[in-house]
N, C-alpha and C. Protein backbone atom coordinates (compact mmCIF):
# COMPACT_ATOMS: atom_id res chain seq x y z
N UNK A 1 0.84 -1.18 0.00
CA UNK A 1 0.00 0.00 0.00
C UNK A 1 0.89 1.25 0.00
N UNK A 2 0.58 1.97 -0.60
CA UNK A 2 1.31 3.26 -0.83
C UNK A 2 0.69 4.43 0.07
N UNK A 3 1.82 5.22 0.52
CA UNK A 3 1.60 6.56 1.12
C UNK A 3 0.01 7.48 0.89
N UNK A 4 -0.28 7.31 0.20
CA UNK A 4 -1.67 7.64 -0.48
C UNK A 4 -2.48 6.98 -0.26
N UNK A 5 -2.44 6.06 -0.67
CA UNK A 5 -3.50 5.14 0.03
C UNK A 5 -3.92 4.65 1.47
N UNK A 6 -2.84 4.75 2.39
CA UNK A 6 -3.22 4.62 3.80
C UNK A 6 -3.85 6.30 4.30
N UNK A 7 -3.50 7.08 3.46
CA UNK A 7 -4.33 8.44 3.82
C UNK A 7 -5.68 8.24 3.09
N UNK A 8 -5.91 7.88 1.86
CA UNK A 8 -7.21 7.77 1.24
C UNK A 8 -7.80 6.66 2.69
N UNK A 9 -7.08 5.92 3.21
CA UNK A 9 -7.84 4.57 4.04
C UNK A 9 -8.62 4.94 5.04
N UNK A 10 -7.62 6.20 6.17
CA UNK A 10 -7.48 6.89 6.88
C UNK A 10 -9.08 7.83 7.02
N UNK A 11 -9.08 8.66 5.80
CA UNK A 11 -10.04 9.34 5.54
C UNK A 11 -11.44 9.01 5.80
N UNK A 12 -11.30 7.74 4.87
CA UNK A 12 -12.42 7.30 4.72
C UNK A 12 -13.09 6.52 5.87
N UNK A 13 -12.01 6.09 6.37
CA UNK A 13 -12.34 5.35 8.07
C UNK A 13 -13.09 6.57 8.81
N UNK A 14 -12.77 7.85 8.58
CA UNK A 14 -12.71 8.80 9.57
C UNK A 14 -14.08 9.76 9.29
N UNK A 15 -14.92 9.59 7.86
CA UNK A 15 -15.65 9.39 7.36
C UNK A 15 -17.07 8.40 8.09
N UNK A 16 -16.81 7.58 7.60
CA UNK A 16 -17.82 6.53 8.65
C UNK A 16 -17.97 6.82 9.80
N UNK A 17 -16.65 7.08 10.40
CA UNK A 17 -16.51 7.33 12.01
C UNK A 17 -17.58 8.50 12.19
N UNK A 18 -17.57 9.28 11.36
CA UNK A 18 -18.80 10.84 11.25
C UNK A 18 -20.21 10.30 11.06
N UNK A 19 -20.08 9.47 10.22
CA UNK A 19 -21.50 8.90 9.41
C UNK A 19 -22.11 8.33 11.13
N UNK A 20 -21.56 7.49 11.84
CA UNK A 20 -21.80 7.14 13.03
C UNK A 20 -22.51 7.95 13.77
N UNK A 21 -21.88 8.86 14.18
CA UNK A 21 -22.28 10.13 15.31
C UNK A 21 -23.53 10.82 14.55
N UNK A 22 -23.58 10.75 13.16
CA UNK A 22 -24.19 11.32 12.30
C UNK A 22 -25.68 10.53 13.09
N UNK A 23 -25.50 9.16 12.58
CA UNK A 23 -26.82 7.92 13.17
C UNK A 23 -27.25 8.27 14.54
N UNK A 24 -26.49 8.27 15.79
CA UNK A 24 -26.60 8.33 16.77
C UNK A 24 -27.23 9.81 17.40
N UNK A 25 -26.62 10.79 16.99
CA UNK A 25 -27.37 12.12 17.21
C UNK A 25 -28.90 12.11 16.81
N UNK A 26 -29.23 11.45 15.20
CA UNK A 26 -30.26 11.47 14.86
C UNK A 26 -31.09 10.53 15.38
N UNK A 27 -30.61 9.51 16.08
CA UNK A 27 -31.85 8.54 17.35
C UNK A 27 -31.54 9.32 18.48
N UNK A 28 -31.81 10.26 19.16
CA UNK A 28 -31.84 10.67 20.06
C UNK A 28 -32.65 12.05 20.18
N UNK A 29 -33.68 12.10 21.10
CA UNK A 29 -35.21 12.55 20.94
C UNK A 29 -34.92 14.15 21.24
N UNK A 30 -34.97 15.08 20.32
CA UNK A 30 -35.03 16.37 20.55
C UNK A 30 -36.35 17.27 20.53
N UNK A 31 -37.30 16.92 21.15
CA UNK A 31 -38.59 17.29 20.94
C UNK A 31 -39.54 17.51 19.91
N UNK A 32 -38.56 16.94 18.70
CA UNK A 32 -39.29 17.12 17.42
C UNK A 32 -39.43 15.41 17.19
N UNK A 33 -40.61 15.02 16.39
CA UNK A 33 -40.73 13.78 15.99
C UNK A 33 -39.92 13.48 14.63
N UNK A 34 -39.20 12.46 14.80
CA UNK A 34 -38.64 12.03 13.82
C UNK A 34 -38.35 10.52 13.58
N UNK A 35 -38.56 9.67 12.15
CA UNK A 35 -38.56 8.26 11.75
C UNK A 35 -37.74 8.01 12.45
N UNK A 36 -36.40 8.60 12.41
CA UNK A 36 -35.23 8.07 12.89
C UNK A 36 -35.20 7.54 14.26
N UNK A 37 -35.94 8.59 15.05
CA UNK A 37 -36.12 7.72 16.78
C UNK A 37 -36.37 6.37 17.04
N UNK A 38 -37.23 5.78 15.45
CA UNK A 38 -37.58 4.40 16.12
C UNK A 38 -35.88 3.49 15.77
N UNK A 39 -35.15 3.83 14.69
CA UNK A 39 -33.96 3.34 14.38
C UNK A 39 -33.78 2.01 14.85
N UNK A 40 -33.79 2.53 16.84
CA UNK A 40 -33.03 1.41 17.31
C UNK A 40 -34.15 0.28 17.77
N UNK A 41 -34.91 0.38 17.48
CA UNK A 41 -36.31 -0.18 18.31
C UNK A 41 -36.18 -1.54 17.35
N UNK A 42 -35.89 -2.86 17.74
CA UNK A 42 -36.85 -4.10 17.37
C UNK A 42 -37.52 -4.85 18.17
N UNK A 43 -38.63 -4.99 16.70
CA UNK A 43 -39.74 -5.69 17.08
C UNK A 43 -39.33 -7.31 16.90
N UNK A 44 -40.19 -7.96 18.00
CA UNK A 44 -40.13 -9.47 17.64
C UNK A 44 -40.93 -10.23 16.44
N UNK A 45 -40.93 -10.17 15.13
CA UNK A 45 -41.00 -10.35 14.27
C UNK A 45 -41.35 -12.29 13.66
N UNK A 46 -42.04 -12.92 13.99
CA UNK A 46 -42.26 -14.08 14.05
C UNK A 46 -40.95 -14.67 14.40
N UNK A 47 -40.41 -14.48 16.02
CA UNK A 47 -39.78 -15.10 16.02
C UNK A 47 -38.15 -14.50 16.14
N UNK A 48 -38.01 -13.38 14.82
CA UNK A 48 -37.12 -13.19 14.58
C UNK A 48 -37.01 -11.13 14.55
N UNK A 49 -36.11 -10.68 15.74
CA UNK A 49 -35.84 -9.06 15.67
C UNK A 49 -35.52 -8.31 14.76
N UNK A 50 -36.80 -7.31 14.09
CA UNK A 50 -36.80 -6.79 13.04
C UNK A 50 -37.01 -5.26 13.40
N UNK A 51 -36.20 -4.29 12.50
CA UNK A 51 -36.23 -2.84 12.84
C UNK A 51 -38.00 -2.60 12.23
N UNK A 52 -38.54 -1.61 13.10
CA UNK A 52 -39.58 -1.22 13.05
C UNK A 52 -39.68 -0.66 11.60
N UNK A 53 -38.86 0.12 11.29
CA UNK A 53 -38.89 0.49 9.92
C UNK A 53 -39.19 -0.30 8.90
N UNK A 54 -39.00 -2.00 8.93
CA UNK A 54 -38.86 -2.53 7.49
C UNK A 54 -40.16 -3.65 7.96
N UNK A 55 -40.97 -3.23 9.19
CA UNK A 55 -42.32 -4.09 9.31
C UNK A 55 -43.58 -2.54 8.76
N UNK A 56 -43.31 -1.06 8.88
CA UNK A 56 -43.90 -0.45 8.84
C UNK A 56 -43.76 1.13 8.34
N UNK A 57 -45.04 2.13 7.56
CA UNK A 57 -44.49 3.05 6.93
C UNK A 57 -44.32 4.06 8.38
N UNK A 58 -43.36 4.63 8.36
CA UNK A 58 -43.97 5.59 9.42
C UNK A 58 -43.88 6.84 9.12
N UNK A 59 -44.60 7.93 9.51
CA UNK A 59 -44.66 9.18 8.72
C UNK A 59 -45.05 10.07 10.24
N UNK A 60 -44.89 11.17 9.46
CA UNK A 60 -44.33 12.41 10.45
C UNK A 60 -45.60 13.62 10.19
N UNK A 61 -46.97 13.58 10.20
CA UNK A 61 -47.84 14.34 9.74
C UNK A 61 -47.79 15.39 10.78
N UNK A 62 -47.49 15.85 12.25
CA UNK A 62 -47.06 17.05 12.64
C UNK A 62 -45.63 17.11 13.33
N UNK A 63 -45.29 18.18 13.82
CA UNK A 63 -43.94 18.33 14.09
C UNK A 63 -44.08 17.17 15.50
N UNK A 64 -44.64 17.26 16.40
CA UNK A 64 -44.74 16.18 17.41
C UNK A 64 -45.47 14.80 17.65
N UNK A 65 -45.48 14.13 16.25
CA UNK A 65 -46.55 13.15 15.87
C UNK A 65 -46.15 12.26 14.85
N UNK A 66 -45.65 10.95 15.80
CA UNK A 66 -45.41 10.34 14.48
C UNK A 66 -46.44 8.82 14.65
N UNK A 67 -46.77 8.74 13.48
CA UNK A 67 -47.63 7.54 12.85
C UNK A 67 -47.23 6.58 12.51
N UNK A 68 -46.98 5.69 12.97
CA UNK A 68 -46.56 3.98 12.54
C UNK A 68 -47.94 3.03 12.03
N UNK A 69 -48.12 2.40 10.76
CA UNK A 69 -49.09 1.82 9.93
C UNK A 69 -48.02 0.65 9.58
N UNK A 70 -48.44 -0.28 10.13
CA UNK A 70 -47.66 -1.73 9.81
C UNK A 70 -48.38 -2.03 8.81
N UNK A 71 -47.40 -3.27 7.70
CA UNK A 71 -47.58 -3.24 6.49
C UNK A 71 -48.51 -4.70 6.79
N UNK A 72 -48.57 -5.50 7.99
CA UNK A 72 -48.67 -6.68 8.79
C UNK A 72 -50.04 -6.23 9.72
N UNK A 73 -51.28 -6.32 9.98
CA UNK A 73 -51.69 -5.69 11.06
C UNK A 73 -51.57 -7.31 12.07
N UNK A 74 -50.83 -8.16 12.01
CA UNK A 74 -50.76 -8.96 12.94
C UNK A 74 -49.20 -8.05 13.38
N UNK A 75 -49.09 -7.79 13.47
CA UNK A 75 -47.42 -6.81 14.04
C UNK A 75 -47.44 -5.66 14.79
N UNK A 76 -48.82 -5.66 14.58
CA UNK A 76 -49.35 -4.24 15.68
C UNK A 76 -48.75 -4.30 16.82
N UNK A 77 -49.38 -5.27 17.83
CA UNK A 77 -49.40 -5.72 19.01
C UNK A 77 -47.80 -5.79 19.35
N UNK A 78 -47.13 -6.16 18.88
CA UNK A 78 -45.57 -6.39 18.79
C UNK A 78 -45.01 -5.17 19.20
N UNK A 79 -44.83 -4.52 17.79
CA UNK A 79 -44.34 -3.29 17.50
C UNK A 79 -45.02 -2.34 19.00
N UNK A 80 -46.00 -2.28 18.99
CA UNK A 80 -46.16 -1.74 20.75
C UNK A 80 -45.56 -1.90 21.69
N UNK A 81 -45.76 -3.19 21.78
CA UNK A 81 -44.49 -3.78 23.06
C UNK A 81 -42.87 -3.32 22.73
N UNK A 82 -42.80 -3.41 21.61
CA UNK A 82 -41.14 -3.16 21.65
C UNK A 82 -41.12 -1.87 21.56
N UNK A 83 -42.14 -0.86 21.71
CA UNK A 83 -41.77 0.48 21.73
C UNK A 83 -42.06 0.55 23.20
N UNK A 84 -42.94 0.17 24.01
CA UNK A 84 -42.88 0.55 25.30
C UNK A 84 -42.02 0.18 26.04
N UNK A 85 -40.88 -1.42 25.64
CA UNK A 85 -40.26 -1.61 26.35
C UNK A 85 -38.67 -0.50 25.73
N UNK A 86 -38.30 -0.29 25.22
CA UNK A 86 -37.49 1.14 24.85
C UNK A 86 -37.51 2.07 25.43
N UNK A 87 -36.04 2.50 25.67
CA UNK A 87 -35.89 3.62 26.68
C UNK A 87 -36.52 4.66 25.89
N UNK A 88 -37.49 4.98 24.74
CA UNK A 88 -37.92 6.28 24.68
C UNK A 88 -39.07 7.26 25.10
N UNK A 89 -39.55 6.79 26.47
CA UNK A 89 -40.18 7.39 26.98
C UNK A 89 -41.69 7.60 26.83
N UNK A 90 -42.00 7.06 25.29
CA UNK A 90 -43.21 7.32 24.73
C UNK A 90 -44.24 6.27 24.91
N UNK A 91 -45.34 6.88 25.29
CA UNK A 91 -46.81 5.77 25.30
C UNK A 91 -47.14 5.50 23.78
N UNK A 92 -46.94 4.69 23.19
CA UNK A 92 -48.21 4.29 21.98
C UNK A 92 -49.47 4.05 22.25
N UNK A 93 -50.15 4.60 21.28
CA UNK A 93 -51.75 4.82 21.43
C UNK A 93 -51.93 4.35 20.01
N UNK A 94 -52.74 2.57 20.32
CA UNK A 94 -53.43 2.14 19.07
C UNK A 94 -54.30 2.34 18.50
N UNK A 95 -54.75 2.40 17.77
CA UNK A 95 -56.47 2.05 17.22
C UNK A 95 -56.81 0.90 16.17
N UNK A 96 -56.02 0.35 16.04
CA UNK A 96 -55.89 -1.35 15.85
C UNK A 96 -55.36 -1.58 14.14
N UNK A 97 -55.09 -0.05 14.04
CA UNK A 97 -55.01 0.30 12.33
C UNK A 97 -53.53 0.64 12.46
N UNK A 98 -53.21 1.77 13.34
CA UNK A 98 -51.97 2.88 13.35
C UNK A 98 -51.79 2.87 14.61
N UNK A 99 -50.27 2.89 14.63
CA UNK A 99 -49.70 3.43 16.37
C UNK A 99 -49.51 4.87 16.03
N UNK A 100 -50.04 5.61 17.31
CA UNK A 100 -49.72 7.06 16.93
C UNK A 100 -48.98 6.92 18.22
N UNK A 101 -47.60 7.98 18.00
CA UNK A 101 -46.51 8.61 18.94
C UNK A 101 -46.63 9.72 19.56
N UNK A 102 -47.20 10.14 20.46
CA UNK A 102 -46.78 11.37 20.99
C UNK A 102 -45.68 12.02 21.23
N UNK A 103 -44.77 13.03 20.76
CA UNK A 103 -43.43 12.96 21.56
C UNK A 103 -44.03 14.64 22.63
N UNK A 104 -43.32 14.17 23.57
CA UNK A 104 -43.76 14.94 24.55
C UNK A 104 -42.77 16.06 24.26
N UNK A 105 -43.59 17.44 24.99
CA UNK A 105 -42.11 18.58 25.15
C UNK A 105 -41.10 18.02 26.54
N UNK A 106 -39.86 18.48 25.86
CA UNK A 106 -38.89 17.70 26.37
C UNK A 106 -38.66 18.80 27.87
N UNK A 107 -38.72 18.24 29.37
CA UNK A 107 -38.20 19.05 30.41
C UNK A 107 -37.32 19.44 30.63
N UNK A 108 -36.89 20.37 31.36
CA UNK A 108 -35.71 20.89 31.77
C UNK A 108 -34.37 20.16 31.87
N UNK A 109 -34.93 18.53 32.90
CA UNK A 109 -33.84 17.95 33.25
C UNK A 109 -33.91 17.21 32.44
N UNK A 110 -34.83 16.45 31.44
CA UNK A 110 -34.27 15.57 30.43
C UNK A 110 -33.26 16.24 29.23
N UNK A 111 -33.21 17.73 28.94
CA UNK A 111 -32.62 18.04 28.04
C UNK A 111 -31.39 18.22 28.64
N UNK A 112 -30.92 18.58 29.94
CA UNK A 112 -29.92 18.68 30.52
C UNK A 112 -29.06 16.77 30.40
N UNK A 113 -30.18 16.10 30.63
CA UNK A 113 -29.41 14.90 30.33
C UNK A 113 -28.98 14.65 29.08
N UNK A 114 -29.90 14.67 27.90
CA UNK A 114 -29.94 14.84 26.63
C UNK A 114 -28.70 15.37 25.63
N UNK A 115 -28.09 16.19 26.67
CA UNK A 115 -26.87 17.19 26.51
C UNK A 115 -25.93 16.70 26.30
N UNK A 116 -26.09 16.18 27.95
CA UNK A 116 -24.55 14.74 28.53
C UNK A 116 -24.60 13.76 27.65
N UNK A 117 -25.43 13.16 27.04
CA UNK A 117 -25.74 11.79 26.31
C UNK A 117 -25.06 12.23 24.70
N UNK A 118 -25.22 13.46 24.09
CA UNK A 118 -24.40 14.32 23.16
C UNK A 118 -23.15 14.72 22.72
N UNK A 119 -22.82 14.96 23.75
CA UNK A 119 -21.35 15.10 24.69
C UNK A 119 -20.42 14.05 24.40
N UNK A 120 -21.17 12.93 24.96
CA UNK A 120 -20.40 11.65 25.14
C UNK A 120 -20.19 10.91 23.84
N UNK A 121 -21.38 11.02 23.12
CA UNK A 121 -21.33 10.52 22.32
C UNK A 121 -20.44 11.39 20.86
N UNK A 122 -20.65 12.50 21.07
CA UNK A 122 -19.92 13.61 20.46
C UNK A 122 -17.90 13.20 20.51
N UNK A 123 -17.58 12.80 21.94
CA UNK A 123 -16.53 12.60 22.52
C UNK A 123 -16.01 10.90 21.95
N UNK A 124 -16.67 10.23 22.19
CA UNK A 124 -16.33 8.77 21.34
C UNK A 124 -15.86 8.70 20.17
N UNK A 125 -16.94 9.98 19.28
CA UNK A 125 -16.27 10.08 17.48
C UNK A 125 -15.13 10.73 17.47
N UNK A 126 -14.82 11.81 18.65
CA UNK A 126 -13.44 11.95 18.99
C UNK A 126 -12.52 11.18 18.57
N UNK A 127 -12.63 10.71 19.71
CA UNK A 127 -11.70 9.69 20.05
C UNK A 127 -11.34 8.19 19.24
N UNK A 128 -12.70 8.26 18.17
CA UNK A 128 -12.00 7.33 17.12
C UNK A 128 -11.37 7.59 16.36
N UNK A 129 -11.61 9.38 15.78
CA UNK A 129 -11.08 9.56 15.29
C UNK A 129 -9.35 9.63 15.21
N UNK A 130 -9.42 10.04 16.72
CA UNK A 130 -8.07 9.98 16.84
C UNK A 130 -7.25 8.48 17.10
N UNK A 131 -8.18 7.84 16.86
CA UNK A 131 -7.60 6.48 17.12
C UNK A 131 -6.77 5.97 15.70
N UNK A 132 -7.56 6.03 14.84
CA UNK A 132 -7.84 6.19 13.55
C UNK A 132 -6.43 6.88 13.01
N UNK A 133 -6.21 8.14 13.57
CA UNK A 133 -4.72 8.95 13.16
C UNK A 133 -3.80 8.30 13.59
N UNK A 134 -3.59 7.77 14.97
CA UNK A 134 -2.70 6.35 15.46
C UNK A 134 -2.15 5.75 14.68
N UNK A 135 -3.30 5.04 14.46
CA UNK A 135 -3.21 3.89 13.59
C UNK A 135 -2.34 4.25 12.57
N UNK A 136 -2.68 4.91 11.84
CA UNK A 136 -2.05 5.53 10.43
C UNK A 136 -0.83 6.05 10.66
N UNK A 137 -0.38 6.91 11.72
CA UNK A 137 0.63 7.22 11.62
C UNK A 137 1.41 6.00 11.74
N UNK A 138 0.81 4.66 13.06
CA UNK A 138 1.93 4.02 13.12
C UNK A 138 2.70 3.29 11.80
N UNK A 139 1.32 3.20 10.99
CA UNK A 139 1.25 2.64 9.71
C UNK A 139 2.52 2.98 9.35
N UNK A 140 2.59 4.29 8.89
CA UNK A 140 3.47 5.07 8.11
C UNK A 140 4.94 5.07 8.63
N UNK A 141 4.88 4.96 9.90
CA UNK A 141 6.04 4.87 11.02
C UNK A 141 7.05 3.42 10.57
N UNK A 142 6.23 2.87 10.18
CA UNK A 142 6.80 1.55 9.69
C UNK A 142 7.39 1.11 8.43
N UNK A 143 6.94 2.19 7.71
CA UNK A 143 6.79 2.56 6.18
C UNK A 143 8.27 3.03 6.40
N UNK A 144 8.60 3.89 7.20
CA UNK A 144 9.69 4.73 7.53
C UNK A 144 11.06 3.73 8.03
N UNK A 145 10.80 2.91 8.68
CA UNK A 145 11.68 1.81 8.70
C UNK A 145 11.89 1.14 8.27
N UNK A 146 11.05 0.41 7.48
CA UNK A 146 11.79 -0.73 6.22
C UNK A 146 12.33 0.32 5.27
N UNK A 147 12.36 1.60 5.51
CA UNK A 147 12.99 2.32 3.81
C UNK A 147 12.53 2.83 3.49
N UNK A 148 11.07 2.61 2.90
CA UNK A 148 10.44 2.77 2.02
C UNK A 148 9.89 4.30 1.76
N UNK A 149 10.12 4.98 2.81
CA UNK A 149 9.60 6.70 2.72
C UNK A 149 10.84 7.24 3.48
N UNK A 150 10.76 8.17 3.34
CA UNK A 150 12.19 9.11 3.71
C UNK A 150 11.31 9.82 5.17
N UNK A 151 12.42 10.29 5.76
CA UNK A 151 12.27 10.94 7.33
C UNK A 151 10.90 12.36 7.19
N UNK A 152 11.89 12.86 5.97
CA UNK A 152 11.21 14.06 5.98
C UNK A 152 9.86 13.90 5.24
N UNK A 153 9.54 12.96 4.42
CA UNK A 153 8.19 12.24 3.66
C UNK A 153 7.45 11.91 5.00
N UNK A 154 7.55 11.38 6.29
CA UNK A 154 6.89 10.50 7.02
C UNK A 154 6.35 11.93 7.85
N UNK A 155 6.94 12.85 7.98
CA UNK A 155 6.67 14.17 8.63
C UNK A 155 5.63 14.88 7.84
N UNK A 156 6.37 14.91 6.71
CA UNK A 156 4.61 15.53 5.73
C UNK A 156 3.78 14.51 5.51
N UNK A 157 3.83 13.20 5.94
CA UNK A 157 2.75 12.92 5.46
C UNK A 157 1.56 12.30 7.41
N UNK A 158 2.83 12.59 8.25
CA UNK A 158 2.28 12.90 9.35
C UNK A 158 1.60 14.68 9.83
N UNK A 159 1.87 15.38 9.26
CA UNK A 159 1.23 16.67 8.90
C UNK A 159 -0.41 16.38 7.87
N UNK A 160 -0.03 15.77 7.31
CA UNK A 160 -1.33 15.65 6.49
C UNK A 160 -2.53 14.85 7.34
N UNK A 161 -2.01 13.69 7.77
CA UNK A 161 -2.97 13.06 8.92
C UNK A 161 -3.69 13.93 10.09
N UNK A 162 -2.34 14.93 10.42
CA UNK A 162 -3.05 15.75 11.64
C UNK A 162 -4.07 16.63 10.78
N UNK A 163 -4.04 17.30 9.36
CA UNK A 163 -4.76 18.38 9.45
C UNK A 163 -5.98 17.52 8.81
N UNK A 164 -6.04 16.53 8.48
CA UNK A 164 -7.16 15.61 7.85
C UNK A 164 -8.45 14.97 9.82
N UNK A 165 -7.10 14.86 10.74
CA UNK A 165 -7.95 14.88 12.00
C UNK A 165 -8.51 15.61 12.75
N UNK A 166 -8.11 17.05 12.51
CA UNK A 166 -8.46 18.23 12.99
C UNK A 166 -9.89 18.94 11.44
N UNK A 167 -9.49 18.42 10.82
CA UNK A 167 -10.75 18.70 10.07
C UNK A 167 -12.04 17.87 10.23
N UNK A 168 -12.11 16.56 10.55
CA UNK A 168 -12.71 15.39 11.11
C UNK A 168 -13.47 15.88 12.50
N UNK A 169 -12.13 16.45 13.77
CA UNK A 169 -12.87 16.71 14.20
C UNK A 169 -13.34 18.22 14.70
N UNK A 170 -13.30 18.62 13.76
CA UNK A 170 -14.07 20.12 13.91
C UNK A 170 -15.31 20.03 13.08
N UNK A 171 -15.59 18.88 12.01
CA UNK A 171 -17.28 18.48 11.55
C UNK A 171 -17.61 17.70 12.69
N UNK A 172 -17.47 17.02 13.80
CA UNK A 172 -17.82 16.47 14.44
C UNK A 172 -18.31 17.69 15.75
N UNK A 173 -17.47 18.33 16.18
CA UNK A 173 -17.95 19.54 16.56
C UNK A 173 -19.06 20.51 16.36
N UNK A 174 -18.92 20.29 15.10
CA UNK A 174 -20.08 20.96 14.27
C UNK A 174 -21.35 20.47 14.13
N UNK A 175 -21.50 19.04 14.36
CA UNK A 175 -23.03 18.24 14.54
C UNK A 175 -23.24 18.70 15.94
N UNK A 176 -21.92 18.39 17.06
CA UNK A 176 -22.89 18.41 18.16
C UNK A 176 -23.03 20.11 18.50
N UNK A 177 -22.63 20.76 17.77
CA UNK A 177 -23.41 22.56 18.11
C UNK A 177 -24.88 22.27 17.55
N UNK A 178 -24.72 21.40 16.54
CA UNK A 178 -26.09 21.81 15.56
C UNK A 178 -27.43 21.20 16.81
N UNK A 179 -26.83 20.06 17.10
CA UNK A 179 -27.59 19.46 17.99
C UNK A 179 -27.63 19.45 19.59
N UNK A 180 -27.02 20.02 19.80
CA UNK A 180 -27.20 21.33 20.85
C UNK A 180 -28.01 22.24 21.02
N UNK A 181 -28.07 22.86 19.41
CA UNK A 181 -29.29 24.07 19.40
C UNK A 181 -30.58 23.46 19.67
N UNK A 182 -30.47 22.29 19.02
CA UNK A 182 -31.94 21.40 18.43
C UNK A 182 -32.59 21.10 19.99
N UNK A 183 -31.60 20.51 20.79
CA UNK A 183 -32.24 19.95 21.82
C UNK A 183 -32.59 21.26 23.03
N UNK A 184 -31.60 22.12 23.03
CA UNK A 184 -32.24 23.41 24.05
C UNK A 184 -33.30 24.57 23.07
N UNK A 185 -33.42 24.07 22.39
CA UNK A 185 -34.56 25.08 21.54
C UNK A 185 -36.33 24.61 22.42
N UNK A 186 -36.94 25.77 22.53
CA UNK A 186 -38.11 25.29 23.30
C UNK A 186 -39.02 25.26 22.72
């Protein structure tokens, strides 16, 4: 593998690593209803744990209201249970057709938790990221000892890793401001 290519590798690792935090910010309940909350939710599925999404349409007809219409109405009953047993707080209310979602306005201290849970998770894509630059440099570090790149090559191309991780994580920064606003907005 060439010098280039463990940075193209690098990138793209560091990439996903975003796409991640990207997923995770978006399952996590900011007082607005959104598909994405059910994400993590499975249902028991004859048997077998299936994301709510691919038993049912779900749609978003007001900002605090989301509608689940299973494509199954034997999956109703299910899909209930696996939403009440989920940490998201929400009652489903059947009518034997559609689960409707209430999402509640979010309190003081849940958004204060909401924050921390942001944070942390904000802090993990960190930290892969920088795991991620590790890696690569050691990569390259090695590259540098069998020969194969020169002293002063392993320096620029350890310069390039740092400003490729500091760009990584200053978009990662940048979701959790966005979602920061989202969740203290009233």
């Amino acid at each position: 593998m060439t010098t280039m290519e463990i940075l193209k590798e690098a990138e793209s690792n560091m990439k996903k690593t975003i796409e991640v935090v990207k997923k995770e910010f978006a399952s996590l309940r900011a007082g607005r209803a959104t598909p994405a909350l059910l994400d993590k939710i499975m249902v028991n599925y004859y048997g077998t744990p299936t994301p709510v999404n691919q038993l049912a349409n779900i749609s978003v007809p007001e900002a605090r209201l989301l509608v689940i219409q299973p494509w199954d109405k034997t999956a109703l009953p299910e899909i209930e249970r696996a939403i009440l047993k989920s940490d998201l707080g929400i009652t489903p209310a059947s009518d034997g057709v559609v689960i409707r979602l209430a999402v509640p306005q979010l309190t003081r201290e849940r958004r204060v938790e909401l924050m921390k849970v942001v944070k942390k998770k904000a802090e993990e894509g960190r930290v892969a990221v920088r795991n991620i630059r590790r890696d690569t440099n050691d990569q390259l570090k090695s590259y540098q000892k069998e020969g194969e790149i020169s002293e002063d090559n392993l320096k620029r191309k350890q310069e390039d890793v740092q400003k490729l991780t500091d760009r990584m994580i200053k978009e990662i920064d940048g979701l959790l401001s966005i979602k920061e606003q989202e969740i203290m907005q009233v």
